[in-house]
N, C-alpha and C. Protein backbone atom coordinates (compact mmCIF):
# COMPACT_ATOMS: atom_id res chain seq x y z
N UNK A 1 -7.63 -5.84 19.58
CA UNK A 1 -8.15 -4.51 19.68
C UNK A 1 -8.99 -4.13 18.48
N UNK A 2 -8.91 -4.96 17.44
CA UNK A 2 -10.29 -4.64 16.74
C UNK A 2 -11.43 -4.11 16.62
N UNK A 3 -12.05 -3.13 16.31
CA UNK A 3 -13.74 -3.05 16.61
C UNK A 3 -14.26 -3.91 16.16
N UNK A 4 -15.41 -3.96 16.33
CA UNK A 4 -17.03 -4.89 15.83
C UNK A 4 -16.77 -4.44 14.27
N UNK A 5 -16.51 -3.00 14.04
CA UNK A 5 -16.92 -2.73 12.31
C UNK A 5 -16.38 -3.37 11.64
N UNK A 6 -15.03 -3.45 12.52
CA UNK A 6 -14.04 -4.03 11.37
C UNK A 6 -13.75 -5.82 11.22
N UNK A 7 -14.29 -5.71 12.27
CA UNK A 7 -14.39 -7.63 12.41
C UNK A 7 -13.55 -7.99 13.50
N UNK A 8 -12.44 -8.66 13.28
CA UNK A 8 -11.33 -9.65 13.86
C UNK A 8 -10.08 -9.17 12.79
N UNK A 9 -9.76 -8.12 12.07
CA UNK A 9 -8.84 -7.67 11.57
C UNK A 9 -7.58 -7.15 12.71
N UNK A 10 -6.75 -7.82 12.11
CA UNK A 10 -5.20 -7.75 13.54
C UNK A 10 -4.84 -6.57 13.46
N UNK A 11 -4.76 -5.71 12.83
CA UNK A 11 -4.36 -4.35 12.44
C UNK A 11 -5.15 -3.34 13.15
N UNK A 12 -6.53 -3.38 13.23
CA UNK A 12 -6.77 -2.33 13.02
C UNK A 12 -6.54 -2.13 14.91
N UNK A 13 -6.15 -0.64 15.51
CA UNK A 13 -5.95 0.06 16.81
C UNK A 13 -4.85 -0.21 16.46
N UNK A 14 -3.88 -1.08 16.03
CA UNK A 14 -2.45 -0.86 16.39
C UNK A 14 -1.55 0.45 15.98
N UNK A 15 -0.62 0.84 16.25
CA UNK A 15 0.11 2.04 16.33
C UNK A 15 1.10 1.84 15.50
N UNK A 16 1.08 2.75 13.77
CA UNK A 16 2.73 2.35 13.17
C UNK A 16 2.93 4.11 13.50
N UNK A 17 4.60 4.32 14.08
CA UNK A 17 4.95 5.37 14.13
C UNK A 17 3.83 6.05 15.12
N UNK A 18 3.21 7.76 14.79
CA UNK A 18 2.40 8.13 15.96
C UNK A 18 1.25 8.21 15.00
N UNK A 19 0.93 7.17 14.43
CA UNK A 19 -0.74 6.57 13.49
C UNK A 19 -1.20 5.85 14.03
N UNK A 20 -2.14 5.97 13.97
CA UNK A 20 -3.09 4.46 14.75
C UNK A 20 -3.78 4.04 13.21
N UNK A 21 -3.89 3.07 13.41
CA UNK A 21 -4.64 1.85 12.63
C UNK A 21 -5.86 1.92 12.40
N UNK A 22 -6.85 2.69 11.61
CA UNK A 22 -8.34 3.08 11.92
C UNK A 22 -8.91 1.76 11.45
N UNK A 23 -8.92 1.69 9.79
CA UNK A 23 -9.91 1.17 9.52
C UNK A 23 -9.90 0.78 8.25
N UNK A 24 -9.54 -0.99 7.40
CA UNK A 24 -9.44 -1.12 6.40
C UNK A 24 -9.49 -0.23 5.11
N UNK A 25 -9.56 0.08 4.22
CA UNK A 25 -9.88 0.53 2.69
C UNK A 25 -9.93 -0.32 1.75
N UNK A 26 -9.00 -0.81 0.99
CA UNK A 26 -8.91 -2.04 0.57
C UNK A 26 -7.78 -3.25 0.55
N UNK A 27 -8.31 -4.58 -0.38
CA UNK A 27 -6.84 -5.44 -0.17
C UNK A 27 -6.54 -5.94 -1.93
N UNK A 28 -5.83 -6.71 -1.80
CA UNK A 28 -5.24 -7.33 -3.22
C UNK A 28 -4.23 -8.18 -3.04
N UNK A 29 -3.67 -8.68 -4.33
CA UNK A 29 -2.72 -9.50 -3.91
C UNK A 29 -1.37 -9.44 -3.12
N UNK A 30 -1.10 -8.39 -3.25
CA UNK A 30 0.08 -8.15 -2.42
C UNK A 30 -0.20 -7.81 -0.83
N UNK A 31 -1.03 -7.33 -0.40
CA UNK A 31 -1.52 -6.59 0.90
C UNK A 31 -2.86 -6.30 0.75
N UNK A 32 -3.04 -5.14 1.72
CA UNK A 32 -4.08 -4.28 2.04
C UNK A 32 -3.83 -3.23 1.98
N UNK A 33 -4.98 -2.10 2.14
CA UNK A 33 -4.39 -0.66 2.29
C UNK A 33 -5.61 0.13 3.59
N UNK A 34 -4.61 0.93 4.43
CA UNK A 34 -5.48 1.32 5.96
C UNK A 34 -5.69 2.48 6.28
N UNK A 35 -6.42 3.23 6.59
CA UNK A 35 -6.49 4.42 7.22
C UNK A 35 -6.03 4.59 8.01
N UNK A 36 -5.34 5.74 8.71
CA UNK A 36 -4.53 5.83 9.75
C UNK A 36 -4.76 7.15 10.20
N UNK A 37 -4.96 7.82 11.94
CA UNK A 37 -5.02 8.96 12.40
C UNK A 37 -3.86 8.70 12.93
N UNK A 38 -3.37 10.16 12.89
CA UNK A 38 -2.23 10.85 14.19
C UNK A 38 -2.48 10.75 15.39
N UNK A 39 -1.79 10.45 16.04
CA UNK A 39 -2.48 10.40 17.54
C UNK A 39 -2.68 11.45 18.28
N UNK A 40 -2.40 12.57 17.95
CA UNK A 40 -2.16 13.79 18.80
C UNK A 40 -2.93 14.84 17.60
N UNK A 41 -2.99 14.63 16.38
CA UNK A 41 -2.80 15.68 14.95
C UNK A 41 -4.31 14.66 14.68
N UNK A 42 -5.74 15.12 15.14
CA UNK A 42 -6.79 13.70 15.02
C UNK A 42 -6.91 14.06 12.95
N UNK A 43 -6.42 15.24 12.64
CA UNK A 43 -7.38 15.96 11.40
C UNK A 43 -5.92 15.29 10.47
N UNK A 44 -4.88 14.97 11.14
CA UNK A 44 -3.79 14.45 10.30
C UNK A 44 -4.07 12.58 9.70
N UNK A 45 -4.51 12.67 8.19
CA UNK A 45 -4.62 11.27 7.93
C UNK A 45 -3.77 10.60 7.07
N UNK A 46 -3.81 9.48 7.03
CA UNK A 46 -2.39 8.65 6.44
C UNK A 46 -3.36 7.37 5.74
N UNK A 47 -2.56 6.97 4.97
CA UNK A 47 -2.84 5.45 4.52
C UNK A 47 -1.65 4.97 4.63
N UNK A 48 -1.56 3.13 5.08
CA UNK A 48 -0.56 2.38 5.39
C UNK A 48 -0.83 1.14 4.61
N UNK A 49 0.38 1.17 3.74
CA UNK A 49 0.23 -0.29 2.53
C UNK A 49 0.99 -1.29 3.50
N UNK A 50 0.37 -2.49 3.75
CA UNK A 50 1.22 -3.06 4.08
C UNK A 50 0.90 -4.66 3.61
N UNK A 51 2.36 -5.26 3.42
CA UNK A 51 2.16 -6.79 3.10
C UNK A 51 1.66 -7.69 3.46
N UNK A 52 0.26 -8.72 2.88
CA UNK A 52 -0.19 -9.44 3.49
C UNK A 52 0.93 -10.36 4.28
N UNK A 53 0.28 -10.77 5.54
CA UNK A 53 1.02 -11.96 6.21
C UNK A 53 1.16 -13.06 5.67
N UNK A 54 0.54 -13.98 4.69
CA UNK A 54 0.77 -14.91 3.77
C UNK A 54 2.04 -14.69 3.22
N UNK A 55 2.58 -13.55 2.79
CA UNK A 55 3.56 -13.91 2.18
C UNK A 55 4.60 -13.57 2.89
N UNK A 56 4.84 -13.22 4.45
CA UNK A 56 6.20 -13.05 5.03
C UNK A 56 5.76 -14.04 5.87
N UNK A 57 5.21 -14.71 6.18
CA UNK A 57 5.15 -16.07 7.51
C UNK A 57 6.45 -16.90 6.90
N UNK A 58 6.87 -17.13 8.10
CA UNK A 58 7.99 -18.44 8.36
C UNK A 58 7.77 -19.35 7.83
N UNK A 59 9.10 -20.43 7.50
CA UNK A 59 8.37 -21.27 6.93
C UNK A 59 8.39 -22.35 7.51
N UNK A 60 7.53 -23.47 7.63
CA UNK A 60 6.85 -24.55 8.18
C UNK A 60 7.89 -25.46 8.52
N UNK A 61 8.18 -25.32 9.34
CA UNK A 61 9.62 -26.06 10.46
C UNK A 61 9.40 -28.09 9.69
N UNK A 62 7.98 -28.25 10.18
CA UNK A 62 8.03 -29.76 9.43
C UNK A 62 8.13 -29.64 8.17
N UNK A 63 8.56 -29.26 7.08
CA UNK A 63 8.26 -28.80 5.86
C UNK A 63 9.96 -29.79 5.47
N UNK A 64 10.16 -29.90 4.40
CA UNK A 64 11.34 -30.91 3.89
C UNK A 64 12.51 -29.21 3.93
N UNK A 65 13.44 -29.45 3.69
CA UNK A 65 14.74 -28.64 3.95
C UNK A 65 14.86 -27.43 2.52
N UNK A 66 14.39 -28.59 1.46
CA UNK A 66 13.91 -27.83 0.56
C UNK A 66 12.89 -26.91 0.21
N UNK A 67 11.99 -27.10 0.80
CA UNK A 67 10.86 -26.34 0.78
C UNK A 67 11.06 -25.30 2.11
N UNK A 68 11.49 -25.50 2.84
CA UNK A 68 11.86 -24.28 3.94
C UNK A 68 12.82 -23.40 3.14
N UNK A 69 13.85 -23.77 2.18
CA UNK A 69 14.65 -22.90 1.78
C UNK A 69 14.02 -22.10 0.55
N UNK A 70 13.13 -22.99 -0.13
CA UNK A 70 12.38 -22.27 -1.11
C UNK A 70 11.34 -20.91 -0.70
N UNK A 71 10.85 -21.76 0.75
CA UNK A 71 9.67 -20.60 1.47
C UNK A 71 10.98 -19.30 1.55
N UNK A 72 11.18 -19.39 2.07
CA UNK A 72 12.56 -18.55 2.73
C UNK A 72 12.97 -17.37 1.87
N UNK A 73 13.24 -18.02 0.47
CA UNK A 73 13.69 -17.16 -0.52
C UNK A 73 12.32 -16.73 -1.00
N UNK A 74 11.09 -17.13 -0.66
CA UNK A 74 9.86 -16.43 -1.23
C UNK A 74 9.75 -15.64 -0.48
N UNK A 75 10.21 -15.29 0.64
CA UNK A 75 9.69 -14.20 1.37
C UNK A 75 10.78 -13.16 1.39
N UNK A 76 11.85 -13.81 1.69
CA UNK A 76 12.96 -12.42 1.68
C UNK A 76 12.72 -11.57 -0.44
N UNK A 77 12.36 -12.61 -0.80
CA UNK A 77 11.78 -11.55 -2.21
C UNK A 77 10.90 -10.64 -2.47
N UNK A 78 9.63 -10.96 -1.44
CA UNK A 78 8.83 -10.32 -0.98
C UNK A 78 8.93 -9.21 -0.67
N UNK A 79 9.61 -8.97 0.62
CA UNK A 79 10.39 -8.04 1.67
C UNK A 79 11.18 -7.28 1.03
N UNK A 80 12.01 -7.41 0.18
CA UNK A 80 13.53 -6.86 -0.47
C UNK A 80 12.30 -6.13 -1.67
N UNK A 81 11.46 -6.57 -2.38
CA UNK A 81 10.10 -6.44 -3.93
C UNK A 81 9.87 -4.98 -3.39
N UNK A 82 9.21 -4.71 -2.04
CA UNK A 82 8.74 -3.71 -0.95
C UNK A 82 9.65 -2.49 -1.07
N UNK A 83 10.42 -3.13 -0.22
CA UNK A 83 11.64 -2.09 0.04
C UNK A 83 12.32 -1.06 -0.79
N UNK A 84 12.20 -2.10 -1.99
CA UNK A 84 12.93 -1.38 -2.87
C UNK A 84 12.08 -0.61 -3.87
N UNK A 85 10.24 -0.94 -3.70
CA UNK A 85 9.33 0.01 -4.21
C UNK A 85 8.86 1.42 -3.20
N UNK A 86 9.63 1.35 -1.87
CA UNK A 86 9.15 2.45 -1.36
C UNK A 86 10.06 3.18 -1.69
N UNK A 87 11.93 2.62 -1.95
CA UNK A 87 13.02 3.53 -2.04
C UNK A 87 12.69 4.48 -3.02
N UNK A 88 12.10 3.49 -4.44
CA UNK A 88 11.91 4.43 -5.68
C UNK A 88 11.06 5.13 -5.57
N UNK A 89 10.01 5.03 -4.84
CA UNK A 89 8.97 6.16 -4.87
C UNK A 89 9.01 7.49 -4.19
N UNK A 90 10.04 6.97 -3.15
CA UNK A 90 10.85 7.93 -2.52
C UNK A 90 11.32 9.28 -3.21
N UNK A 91 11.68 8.26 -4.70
CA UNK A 91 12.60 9.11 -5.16
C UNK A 91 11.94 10.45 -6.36
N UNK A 92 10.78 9.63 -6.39
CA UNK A 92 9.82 10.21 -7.25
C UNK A 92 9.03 11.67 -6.50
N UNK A 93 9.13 12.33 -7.24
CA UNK A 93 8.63 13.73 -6.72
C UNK A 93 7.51 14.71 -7.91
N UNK A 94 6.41 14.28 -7.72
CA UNK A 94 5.30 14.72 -9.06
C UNK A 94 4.52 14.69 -8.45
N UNK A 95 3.43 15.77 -8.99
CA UNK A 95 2.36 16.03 -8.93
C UNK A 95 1.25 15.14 -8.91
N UNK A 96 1.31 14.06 -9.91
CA UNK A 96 1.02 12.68 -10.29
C UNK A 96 0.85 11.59 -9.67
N UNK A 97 2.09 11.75 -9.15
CA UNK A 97 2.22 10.33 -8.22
C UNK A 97 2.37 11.09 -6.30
N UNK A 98 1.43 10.12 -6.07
CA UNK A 98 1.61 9.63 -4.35
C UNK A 98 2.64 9.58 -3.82
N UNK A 99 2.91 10.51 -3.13
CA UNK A 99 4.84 10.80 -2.07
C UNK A 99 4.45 9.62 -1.10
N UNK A 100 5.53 9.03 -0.92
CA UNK A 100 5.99 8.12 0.13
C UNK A 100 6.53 9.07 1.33
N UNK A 101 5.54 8.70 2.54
CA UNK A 101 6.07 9.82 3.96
C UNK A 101 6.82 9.21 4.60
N UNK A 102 6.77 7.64 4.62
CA UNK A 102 7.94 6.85 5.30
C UNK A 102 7.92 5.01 5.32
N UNK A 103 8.45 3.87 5.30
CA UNK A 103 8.50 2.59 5.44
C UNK A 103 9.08 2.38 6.22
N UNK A 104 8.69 1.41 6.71
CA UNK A 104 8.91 0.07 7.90
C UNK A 104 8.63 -1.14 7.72
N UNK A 105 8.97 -1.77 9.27
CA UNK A 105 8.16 -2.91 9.46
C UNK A 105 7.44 -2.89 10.62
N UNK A 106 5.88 -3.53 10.74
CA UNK A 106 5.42 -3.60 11.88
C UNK A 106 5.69 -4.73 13.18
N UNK A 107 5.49 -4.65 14.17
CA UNK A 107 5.97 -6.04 15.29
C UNK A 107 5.61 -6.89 14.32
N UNK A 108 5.03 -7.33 13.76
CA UNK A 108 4.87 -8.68 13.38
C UNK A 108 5.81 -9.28 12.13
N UNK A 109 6.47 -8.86 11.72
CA UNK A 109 7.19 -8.46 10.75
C UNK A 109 6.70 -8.26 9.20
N UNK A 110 5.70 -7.66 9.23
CA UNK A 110 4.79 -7.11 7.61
C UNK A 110 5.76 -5.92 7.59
N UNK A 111 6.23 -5.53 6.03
CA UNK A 111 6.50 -4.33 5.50
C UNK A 111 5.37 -3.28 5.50
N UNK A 112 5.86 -2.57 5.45
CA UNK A 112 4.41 -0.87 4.90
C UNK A 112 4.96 0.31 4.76
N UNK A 113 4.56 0.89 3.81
CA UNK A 113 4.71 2.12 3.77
C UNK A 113 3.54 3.24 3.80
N UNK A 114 3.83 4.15 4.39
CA UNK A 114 3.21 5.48 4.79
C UNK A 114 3.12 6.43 4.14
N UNK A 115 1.82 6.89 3.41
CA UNK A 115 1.44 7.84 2.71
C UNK A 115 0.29 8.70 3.00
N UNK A 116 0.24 9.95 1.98
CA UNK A 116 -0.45 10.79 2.47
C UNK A 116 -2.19 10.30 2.34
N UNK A 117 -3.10 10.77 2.91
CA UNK A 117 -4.69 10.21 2.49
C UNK A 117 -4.73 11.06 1.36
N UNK A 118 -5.36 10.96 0.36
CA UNK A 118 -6.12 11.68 -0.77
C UNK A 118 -7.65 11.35 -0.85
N UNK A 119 -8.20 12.80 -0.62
CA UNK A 119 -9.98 11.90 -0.82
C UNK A 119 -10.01 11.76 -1.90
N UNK A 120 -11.22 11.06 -2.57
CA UNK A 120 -11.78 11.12 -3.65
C UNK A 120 -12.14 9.38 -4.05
N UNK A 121 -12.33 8.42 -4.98
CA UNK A 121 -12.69 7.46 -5.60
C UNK A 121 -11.79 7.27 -6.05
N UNK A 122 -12.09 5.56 -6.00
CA UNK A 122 -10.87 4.91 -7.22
C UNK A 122 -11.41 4.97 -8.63
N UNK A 123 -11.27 4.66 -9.97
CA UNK A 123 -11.34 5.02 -11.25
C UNK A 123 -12.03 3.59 -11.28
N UNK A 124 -12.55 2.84 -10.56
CA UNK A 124 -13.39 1.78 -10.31
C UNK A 124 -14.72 1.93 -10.43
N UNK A 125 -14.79 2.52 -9.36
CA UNK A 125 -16.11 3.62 -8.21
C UNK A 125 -16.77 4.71 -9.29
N UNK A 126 -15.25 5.57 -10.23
CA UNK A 126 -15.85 6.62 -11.06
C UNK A 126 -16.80 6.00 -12.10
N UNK A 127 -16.24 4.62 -12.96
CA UNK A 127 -17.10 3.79 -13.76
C UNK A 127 -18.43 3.46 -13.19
N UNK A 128 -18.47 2.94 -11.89
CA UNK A 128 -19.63 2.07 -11.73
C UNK A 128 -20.76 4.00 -11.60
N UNK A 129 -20.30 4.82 -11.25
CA UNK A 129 -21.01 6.02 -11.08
C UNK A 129 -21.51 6.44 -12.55
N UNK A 130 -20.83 6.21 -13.23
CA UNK A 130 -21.13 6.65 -14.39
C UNK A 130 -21.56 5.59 -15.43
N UNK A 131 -22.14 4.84 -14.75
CA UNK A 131 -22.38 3.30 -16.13
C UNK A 131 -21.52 2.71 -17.09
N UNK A 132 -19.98 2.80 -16.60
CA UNK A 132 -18.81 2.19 -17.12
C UNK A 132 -18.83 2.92 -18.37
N UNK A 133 -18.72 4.23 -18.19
CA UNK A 133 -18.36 5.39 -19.27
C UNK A 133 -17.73 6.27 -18.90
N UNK A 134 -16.72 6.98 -19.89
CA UNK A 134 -16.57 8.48 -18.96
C UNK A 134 -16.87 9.02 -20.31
N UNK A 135 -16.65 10.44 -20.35
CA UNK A 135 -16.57 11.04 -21.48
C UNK A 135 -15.30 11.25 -22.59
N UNK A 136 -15.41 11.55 -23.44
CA UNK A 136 -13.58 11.78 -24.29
C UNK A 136 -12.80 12.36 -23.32
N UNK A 137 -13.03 13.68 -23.21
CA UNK A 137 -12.32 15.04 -22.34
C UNK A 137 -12.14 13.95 -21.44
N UNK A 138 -12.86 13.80 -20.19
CA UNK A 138 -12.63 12.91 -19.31
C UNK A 138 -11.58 11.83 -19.47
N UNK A 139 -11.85 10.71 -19.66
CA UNK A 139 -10.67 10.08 -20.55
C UNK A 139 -9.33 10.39 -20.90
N UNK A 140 -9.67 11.59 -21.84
CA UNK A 140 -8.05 11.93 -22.11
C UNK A 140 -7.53 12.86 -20.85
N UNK A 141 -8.13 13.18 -20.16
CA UNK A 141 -7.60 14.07 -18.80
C UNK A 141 -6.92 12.99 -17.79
N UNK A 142 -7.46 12.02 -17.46
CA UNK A 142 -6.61 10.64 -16.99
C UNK A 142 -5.85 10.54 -17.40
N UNK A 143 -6.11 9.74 -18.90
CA UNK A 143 -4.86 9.47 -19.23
C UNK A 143 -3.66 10.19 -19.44
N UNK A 144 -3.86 11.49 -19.61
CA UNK A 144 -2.27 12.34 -19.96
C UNK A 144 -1.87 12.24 -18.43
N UNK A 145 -2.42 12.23 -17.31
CA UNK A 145 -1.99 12.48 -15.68
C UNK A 145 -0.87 11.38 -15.77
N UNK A 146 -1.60 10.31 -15.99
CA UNK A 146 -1.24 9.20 -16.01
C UNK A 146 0.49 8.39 -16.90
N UNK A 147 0.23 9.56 -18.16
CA UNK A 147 1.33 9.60 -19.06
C UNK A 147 1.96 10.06 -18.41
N UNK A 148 1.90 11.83 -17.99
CA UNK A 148 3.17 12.19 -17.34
C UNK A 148 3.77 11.63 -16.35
N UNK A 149 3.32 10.90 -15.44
CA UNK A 149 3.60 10.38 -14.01
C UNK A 149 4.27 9.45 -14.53
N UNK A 150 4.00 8.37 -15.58
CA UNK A 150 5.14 7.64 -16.45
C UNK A 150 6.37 7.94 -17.16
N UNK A 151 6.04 9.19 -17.64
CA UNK A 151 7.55 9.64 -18.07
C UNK A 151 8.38 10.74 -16.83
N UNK A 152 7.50 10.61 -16.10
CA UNK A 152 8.37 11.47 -14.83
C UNK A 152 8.83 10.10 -14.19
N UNK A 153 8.64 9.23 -13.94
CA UNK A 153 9.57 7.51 -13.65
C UNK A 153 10.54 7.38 -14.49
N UNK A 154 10.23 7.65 -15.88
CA UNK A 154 10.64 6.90 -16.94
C UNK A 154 11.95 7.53 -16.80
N UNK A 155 12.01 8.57 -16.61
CA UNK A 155 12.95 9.65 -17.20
C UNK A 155 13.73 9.64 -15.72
N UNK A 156 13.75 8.86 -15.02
CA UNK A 156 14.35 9.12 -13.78
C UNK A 156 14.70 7.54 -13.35
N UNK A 157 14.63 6.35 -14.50
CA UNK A 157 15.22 5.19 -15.13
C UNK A 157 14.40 4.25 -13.97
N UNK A 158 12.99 4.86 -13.79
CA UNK A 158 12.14 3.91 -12.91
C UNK A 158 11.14 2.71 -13.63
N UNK A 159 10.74 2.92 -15.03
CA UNK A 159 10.05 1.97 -15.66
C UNK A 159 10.37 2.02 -17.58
C-alpha cells in the first residue's frame, strides 16, 4: 500500500491504533520516524518511532545454534532497550521533553511509540538556514531548554 512518493516503504498506509501511516520523516540507527493521521480526527497528527526491522528479524534457522542464540538475545535487547525507553518517558512530564501518547508493537513485530507532531525544524535544518551559526542569545536559549529537560530526568533518577 505504499504510494509512488514514498517508494516501496512497508509502512507507509498501514494503521497503528486509529493512525494511519502517512509518510516517512526521518531514519537512523535505531529506526525511523513517521507521520501519522487520525483516521476520523484528519487535523489530529502523530509521529510513530518505530524499530528498524534489521534489528528484530528472527534469526537465521541455518545459522549454527550459537549464533541463533546470540541473534536472539540481540533482539530481545533491542525490544526490552524500547520498552523500557517509552516506560521512562512516560514518566517524564515537561515542558521540554516530548510526552509519549502510547507504545506497541506493529503486525510485524517492530516496537513504536506514539507521539505528539510538533512543527518546526530539527537544530540541523536551523544550522544549515543560518550558515552553521546561531547567535549567543540563541544558543544559550537551547541550551538552558535543553539543561532543564536534563535535570527534570535527572532529578526523577532518569540520566
Amino acid at each position: 500500500m505504499a504510494d509512488e512518493h514514498h517508494g516501496s516503504d512497508p509502512l507507509v498506509g498501514r494503521m497503528f491504533h486509529d493512525y494511519r501511516i502517512e509518510a516517512p520523516l526521518a531514519k537512523g540507527g535505531m529506526g525511523a520516524v513517521y507521520l501519522c493521521r487520525h483516521r476520523e480526527l484528519q487535523d489530529s497528527l502523530k509521529v510513530l518511532k518505530v524499530v528498524a526491522s534489521e534489528l528484530i528479524q528472527a534469526p537465521d534457522p541455518s545459522a549454527s545454534p550459537e549464533a541463533r542464540a546470540k541473534a536472539e538475545r540481540e533482539r530481545a535487547f533491542v525490544s526490552d532497550r524500547f520498552e523500557r525507553e517509552a516506560r521512562a518517558m512516560m514518566q517524564l512530564r515537561h515542558r521540554y521533553i516530548v510526552p509519549i501518547d502510547g507504545f506497541g508493537t506493529l503486525d510485524d513485530g517492530r516496537r513504536c511509540i506514539l507521539m505528539p507532531y510538533l512543527e518546526g525544524c530539527s537544530l540541523e535544518q536551523l544550522l544549515q538556514e543560518r550558515g552553521g551559526r546561531l547567535t549567543p542569545h540563541e544558543t544559550l536559549h537551547i541550551v538552558a531548554q535543553i539543561a532543564r529537560a536534563l535535570d527534570h530526568a535527572h532529578r526523577r533518577g532518569f540520566v
